[in-house]
Protein backbone atom coordinates (compact mmCIF):
# COMPACT_ATOMS: atom_id res chain seq x y z
CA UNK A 1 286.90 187.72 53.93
CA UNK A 2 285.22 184.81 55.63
CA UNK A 3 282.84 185.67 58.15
CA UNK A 4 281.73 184.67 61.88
CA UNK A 5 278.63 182.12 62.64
CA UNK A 6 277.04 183.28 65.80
CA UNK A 7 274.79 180.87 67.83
CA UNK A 8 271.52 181.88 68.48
CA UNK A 9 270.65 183.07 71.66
CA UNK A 10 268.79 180.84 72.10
CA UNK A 11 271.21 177.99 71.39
CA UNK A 12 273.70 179.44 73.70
CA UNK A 13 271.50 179.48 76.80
CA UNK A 14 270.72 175.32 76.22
CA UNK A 15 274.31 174.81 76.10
CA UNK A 16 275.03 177.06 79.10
CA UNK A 17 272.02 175.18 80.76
CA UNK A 18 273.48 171.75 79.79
CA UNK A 19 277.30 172.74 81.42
CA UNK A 20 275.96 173.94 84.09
CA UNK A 21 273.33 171.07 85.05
CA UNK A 22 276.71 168.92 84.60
CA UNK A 23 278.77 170.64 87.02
CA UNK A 24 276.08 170.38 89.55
CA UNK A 25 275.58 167.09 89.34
CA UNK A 26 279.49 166.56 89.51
CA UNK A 27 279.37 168.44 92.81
CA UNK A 28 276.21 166.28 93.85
CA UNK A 29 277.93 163.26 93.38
CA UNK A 30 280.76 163.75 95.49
CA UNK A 31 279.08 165.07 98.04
CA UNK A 32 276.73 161.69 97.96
CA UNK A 33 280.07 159.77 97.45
CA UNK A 34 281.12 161.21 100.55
CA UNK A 35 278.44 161.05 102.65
CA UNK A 36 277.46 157.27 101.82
CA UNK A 37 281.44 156.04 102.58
CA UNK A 38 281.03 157.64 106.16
CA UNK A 39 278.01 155.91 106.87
CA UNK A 40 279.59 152.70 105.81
CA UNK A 41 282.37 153.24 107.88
CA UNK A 42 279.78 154.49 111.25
CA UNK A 43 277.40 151.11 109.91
CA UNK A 44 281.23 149.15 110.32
CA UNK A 45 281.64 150.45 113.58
CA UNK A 46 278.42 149.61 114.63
CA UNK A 47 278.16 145.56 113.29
CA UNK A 48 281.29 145.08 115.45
CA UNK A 49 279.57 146.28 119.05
CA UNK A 50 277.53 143.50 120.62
CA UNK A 51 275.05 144.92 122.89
CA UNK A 52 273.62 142.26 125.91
CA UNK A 53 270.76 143.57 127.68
CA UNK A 54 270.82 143.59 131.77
CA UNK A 55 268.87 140.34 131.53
CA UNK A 56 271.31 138.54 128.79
CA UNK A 57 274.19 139.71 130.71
CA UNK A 58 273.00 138.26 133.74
CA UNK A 59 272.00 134.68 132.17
CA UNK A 60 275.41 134.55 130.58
CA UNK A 61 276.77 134.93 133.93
CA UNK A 62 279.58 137.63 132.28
CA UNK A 63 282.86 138.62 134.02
CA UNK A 64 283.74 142.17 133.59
CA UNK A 65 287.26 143.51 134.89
CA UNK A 66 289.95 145.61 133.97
CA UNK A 67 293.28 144.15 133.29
CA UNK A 68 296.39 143.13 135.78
CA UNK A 69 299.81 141.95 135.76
CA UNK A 70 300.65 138.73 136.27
CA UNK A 71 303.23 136.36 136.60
CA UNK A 72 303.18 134.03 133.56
CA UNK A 73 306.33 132.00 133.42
CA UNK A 74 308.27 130.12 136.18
CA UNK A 75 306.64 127.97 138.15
CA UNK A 76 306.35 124.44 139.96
CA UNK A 77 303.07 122.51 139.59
CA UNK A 78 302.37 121.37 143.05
CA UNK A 79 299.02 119.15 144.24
CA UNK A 80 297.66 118.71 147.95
CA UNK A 81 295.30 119.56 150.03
CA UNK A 82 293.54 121.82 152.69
CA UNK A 83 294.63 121.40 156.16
CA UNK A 84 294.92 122.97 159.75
CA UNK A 85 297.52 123.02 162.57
CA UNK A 86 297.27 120.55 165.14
CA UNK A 87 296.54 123.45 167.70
CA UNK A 88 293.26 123.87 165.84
CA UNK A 89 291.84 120.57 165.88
CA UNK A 90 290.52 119.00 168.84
CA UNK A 91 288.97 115.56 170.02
CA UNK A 92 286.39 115.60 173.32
CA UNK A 93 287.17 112.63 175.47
CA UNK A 94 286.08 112.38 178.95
CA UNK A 95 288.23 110.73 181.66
CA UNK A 96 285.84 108.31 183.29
CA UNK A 97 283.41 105.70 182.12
CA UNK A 98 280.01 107.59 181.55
CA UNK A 99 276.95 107.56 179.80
CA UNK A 100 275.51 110.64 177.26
CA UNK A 101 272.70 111.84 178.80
CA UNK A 102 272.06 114.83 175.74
CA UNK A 103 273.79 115.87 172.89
CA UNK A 104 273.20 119.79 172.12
CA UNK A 105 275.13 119.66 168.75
CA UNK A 106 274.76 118.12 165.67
CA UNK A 107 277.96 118.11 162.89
CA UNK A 108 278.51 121.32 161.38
CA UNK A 109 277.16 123.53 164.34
CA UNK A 110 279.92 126.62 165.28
CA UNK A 111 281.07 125.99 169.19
CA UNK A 112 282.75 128.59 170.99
CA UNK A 113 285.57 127.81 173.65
CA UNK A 114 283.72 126.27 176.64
CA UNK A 115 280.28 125.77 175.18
CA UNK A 116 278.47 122.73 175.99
CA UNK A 117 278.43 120.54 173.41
CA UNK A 118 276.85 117.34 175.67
CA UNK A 119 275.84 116.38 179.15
CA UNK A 120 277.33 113.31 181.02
CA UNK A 121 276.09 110.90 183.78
CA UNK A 122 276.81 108.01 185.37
CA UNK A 123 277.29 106.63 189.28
CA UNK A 124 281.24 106.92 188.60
CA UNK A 125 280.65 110.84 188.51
CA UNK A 126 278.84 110.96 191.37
CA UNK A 127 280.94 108.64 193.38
CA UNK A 128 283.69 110.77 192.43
CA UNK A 129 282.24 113.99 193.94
CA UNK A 130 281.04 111.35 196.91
CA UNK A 131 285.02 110.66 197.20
CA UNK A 132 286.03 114.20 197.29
CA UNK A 133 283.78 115.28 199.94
CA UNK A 134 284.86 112.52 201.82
CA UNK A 135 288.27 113.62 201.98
CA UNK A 136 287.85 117.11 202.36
CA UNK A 137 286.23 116.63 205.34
CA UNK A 138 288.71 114.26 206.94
CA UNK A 139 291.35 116.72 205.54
CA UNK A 140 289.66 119.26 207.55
CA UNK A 141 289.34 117.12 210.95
CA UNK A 142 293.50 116.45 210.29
CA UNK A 143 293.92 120.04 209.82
CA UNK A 144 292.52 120.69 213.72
CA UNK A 145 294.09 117.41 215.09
CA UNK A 146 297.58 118.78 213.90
CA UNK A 147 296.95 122.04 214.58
CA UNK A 148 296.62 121.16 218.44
CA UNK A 149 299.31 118.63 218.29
CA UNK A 150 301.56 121.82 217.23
CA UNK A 151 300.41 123.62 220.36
CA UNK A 152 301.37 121.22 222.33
CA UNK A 153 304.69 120.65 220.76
CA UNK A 154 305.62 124.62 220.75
CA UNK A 155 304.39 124.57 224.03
CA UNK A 156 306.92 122.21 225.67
CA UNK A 157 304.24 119.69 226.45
CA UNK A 158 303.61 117.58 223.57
CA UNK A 159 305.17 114.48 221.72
CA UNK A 160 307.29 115.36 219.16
CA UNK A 161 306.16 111.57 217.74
CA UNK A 162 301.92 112.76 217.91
CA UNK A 163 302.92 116.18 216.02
CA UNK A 164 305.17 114.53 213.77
CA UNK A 165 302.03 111.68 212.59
CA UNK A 166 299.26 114.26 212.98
CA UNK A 167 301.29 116.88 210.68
CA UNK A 168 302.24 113.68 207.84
CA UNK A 169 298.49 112.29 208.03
CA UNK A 170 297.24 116.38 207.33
CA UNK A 171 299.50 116.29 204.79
CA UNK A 172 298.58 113.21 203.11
CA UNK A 173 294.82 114.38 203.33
CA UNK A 174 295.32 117.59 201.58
CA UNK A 175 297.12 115.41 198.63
CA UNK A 176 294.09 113.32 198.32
CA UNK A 177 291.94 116.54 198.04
CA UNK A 178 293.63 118.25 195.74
CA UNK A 179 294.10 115.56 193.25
CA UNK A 180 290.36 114.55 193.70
CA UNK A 181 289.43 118.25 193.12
CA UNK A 182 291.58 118.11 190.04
CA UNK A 183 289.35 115.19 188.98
CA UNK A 184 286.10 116.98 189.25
CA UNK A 185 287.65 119.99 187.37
CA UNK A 186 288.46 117.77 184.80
CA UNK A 187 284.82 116.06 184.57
CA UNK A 188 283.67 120.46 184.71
CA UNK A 189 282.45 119.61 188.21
CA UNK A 190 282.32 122.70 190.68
CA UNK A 191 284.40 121.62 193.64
CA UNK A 192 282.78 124.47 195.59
CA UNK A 193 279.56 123.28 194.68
CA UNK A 194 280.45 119.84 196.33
CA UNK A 195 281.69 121.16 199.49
CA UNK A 196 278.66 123.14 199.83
CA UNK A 197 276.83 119.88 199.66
CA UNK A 198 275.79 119.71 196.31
CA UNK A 199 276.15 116.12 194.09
CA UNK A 200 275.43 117.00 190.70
CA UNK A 201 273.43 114.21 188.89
CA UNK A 202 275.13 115.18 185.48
CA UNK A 203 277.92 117.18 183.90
CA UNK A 204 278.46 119.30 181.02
CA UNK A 205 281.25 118.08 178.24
CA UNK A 206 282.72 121.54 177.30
CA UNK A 207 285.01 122.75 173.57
CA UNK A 208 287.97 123.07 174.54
CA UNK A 209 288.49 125.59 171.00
CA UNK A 210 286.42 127.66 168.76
CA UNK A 211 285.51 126.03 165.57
CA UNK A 212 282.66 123.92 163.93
CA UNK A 213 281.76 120.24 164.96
CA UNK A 214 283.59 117.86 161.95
CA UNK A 215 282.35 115.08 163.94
CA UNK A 216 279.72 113.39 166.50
CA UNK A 217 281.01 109.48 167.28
CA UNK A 218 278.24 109.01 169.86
CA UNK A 219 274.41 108.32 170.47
CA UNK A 220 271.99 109.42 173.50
CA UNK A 221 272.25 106.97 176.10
CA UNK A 222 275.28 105.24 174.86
CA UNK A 223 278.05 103.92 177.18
CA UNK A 224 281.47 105.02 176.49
CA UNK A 225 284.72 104.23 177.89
CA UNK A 226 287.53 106.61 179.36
CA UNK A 227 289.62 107.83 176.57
CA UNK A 228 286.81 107.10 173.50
CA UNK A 229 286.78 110.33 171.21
CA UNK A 230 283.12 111.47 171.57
CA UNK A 231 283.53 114.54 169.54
CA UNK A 232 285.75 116.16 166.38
CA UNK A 233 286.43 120.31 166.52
CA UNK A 234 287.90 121.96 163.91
CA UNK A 235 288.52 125.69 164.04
CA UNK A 236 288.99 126.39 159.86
CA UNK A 237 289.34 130.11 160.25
CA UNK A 238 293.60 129.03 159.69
CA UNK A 239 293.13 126.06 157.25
CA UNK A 240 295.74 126.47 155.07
CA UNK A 241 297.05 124.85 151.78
CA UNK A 242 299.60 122.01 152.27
CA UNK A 243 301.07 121.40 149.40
CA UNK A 244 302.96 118.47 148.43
CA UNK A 245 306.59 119.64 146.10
CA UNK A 246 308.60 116.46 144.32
CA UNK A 247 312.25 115.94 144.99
CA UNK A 248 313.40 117.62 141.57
CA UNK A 249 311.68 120.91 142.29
CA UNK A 250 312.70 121.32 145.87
CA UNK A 251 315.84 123.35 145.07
CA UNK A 252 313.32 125.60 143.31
CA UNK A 253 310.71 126.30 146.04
CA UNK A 254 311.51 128.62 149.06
CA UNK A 255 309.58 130.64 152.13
CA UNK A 256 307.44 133.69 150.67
CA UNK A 257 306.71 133.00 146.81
CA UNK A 258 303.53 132.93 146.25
CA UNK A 259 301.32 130.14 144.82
CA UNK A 260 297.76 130.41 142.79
CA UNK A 261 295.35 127.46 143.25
CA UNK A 262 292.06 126.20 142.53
CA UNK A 263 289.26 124.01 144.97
CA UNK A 264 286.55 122.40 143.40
CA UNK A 265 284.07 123.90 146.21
CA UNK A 266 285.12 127.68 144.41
CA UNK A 267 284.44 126.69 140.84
CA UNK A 268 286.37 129.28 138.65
CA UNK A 269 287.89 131.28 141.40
CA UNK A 270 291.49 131.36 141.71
CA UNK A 271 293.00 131.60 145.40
CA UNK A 272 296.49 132.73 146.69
CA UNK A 273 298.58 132.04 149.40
CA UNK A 274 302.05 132.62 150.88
CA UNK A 275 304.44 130.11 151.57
CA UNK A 276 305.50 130.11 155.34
CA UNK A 277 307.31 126.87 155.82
CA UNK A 278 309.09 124.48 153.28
CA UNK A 279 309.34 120.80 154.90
CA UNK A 280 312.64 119.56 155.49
CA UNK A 281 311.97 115.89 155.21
CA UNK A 282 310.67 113.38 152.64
CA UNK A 283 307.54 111.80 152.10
CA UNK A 284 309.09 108.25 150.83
CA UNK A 285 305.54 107.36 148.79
CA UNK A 286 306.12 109.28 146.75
CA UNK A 287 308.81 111.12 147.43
CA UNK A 288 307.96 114.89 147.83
CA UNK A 289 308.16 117.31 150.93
CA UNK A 290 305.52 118.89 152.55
CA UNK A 291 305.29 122.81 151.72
CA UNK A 292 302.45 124.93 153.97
CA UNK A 293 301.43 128.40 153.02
CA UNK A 294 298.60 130.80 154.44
CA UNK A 295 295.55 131.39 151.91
CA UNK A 296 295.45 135.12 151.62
CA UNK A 297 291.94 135.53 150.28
CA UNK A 298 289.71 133.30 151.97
CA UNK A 299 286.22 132.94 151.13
CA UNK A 300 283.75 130.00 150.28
CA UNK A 301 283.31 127.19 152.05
CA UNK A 302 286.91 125.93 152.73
CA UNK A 303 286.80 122.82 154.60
CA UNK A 304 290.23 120.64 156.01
CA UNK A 305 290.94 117.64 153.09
CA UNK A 306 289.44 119.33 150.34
CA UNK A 307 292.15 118.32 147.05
CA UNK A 308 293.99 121.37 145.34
CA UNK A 309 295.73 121.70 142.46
CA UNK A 310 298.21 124.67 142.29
CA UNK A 311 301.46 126.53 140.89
CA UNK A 312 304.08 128.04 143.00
CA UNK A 313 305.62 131.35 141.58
CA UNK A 314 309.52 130.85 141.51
CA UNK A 315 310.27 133.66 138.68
CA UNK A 316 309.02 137.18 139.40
CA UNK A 317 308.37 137.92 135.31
CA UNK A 318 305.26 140.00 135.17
CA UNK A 319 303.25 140.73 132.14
CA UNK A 320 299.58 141.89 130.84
CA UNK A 321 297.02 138.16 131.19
CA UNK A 322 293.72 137.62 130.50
CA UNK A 323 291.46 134.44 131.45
CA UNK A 324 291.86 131.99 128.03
CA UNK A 325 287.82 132.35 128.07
CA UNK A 326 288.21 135.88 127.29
CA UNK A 327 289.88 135.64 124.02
CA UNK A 328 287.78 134.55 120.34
CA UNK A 329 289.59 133.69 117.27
CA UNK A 330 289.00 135.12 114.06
CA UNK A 331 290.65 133.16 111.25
CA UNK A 332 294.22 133.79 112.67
CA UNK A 333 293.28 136.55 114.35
CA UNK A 334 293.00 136.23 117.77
CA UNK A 335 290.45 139.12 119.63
CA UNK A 336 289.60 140.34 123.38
CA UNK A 337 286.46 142.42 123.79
CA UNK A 338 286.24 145.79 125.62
CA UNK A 339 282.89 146.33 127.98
CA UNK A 340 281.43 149.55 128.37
CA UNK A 341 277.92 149.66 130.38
CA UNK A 342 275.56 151.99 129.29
CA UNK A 343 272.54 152.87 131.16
CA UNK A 344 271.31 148.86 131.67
CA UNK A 345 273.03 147.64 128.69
CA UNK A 346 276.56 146.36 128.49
CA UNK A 347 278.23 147.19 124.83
CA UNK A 348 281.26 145.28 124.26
CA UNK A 349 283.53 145.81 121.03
CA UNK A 350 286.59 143.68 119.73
CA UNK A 351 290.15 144.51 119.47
CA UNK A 352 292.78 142.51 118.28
CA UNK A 353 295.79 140.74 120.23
CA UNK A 354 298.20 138.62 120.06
CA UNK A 355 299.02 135.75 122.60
CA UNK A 356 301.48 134.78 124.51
CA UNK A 357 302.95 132.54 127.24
CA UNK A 358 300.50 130.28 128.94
CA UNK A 359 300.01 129.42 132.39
CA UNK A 360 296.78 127.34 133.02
CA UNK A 361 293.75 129.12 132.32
CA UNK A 362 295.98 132.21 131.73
CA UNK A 363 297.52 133.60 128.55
CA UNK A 364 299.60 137.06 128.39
CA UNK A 365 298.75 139.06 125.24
CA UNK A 366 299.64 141.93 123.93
CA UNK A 367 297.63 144.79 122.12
CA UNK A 368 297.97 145.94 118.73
CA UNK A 369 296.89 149.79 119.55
CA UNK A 370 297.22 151.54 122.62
CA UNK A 371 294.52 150.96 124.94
CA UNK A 372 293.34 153.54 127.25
CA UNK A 373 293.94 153.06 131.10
CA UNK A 374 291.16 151.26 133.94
CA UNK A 375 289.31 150.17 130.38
CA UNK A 376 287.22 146.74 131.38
CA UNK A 377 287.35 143.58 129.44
CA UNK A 378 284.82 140.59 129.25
CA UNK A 379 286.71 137.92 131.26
CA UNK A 380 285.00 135.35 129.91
CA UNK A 381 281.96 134.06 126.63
CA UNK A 382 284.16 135.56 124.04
CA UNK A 383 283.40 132.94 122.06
CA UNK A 384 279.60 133.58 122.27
CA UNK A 385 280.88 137.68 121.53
CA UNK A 386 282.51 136.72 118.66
CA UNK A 387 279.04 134.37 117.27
CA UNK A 388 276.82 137.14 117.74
CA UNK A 389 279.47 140.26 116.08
CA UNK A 390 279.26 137.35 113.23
CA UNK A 391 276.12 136.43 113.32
CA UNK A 392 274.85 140.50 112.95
CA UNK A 393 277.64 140.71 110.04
CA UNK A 394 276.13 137.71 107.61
CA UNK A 395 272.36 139.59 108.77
CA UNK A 396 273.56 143.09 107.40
CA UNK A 397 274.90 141.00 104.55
CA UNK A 398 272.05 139.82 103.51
CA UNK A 399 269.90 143.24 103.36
């Protein structure tokens, strides 16, 4: 009969020891495991967020918006230039040969409607208030004489022939007043003021519109003829952008599409107006029609003959754009970044897109994952975005 070994007791508690130090450091390890891969995945998340203090942000001059649609495809490239209607430009002549006594504006100043822009003098202003006084009161001393020749006449005891001459020769007089009166209005003289007895030594050149002063063509003291164009008004609160459209695109172009342009004064602001009128003749050098539309968001300095470059919307395709200044490549990935501010900082993170149709500075993407509505996107440095997400990468790297 063969018979059992037994283990010490003491044997068997060292191996039960052993097992059981092995199972606990079995447990140990996966619990380590686990805990190191989620910090790697939270360290991950946190070498793609680029954080730009309030002071960074601001020297990078950063755009921050939320996305829109836009029309990307269909359109005619059209060139030309700011401009105004005729009704709102004005040139200051006077009707008589005068001298400037004072000029109260200097080019650029804002003039209202009748504001005195310059005062006028010269013996041809006085002798035509001289004139006019003259002839009113003759006109008056007619008035009486035919007055009492029609007393006479009613009466039975006049000459037909002395009514008859004193009526034509009151007549005549009040002609001569009234278009000597329509003189002085003209040269803003008060013909009241006259008959009362006053000769005024000067008179005031007046706007005849609101806008700014484009242009001053005269000096204090200088001599100017009838007719010379003292002064250029321009009232810019309807300048407008006419555009010039070549003959193959005409058929393309019509009243209310809308078209996105740039000015050089508005660097990196994009403005939009409406078409309101489509020319219906050609411009023979070259040969192009004239195309007006009213600029719906005015702002900056916006001044008649600036150059423009723009597109006019003929297709009404819209889709999801971005500025091309927003998006950074990565190898042939292409990225946007999201911006989230948090207390002074701004914290912006990459996600990934891909591009689409382009339309001058604009691109239309589209996301990979579904982004989360009114979330804000850098509009612009994501080149610099992408650098530093890099540059905090190869650092981590390196530890």
């Amino acid at each position: 009969m063969k018979k059992l070994k037994y283990l010490p007791i003491t044997a068997m508690l060292t191996a039960f020891t052993i097992i059981s130090c092995g199972e606990s450091k079995t447990e140990s390890d996966h619990v380590d495991a686990t805990h190191s891969e989620t910090e790697e995945n939270h360290s991950e998340e946190e070498d793609e967020i680029v954080t730009l203090t309030a002071k960074q942000y601001d020297a990078l001059q950063m755009k921050v918006d939320t996305l829109a649609q836009r029309n990307m495809s269909g359109y005619v490239e059209a060139n030309g230039q700011l401009e105004v209607p005729p009704q709102n430009e004005a040139t200051i002549t006077t009707v008589v040969g005068t001298n400037v006594v004072s000029i109260e504006v200097i080019e650029g100043d804002k003039v209202n409607k009748g504001q005195t822009v310059a005062y006028l003098s010269h013996p041809n202003i006085i002798q035509k208030q001289t004139d006019y006084l003259n002839a009113h009161s003759n006109s008056q001393f007619l008035k009486k004489e035919y007055e009492r020749q029609k007393t006479l006449y009613d009466a039975g005891v006049g000459s037909g022939a002395n009514f008859q001459k004193a009526e034509a020769e009151y007549q005549a007089s009040r002609s001569m007043v009234n278009g000597l009166e329509a003189q002085l209005q003209q040269l803003n003289v008060s013909a009241s003021g006259v008959r009362n007895g006053t000769i005024y030594q000067r008179v005031a050149l007046r706007s005849p519109i609101q806008g700014f002063v484009e242009k001053v063509a005269v000096k204090t003291g200088q001599y100017v003829e009838p007719q010379t164009d003292l002064m250029e008004i321009v009232d810019i609160h309807h300048v407008h952008a006419d555009l010039m459209v070549f003959e193959k695109d005409v058929y393309k172009v019509k009243e209310g599409q809308t078209v996105r342009f740039n000015v050089q004064s508005i660097p990196g602001k994009e403005l939009t107006a409406e078409i309101y009128s489509v020319g219906k003749t050609f411009e023979q050098n070259p040969k192009a029609i004239h195309v007006h539309a009213e600029i719906e968001n005015k702002e900056g300095n916006l001044i008649p003959g600036m150059y423009i470059q723009g597109r006019i919307q003929t297709d009404n395709t819209m889709t999801t754009a971005i500025p091309e200044s927003a998006i950074a490549a990565d190898g042939e990935k292409s990225f946007v970044f999201t911006a989230k501010n948090e207390g002074e900082d701004w914290k912006f993170m990459p996600v990934e897109i891909t591009k689409g149709t382009h339309d001058g500075e604009w691109i239309a993407i589209d996301f990979l994952t579904e982004q989360e509505p009114n979330t804000k996107y850098a509009f612009n440095n994501a080149y610099y975005l992408m650098a530093e997400m890099k540059k905090g990468e190869n650092e981590e790297e390196a530890h």
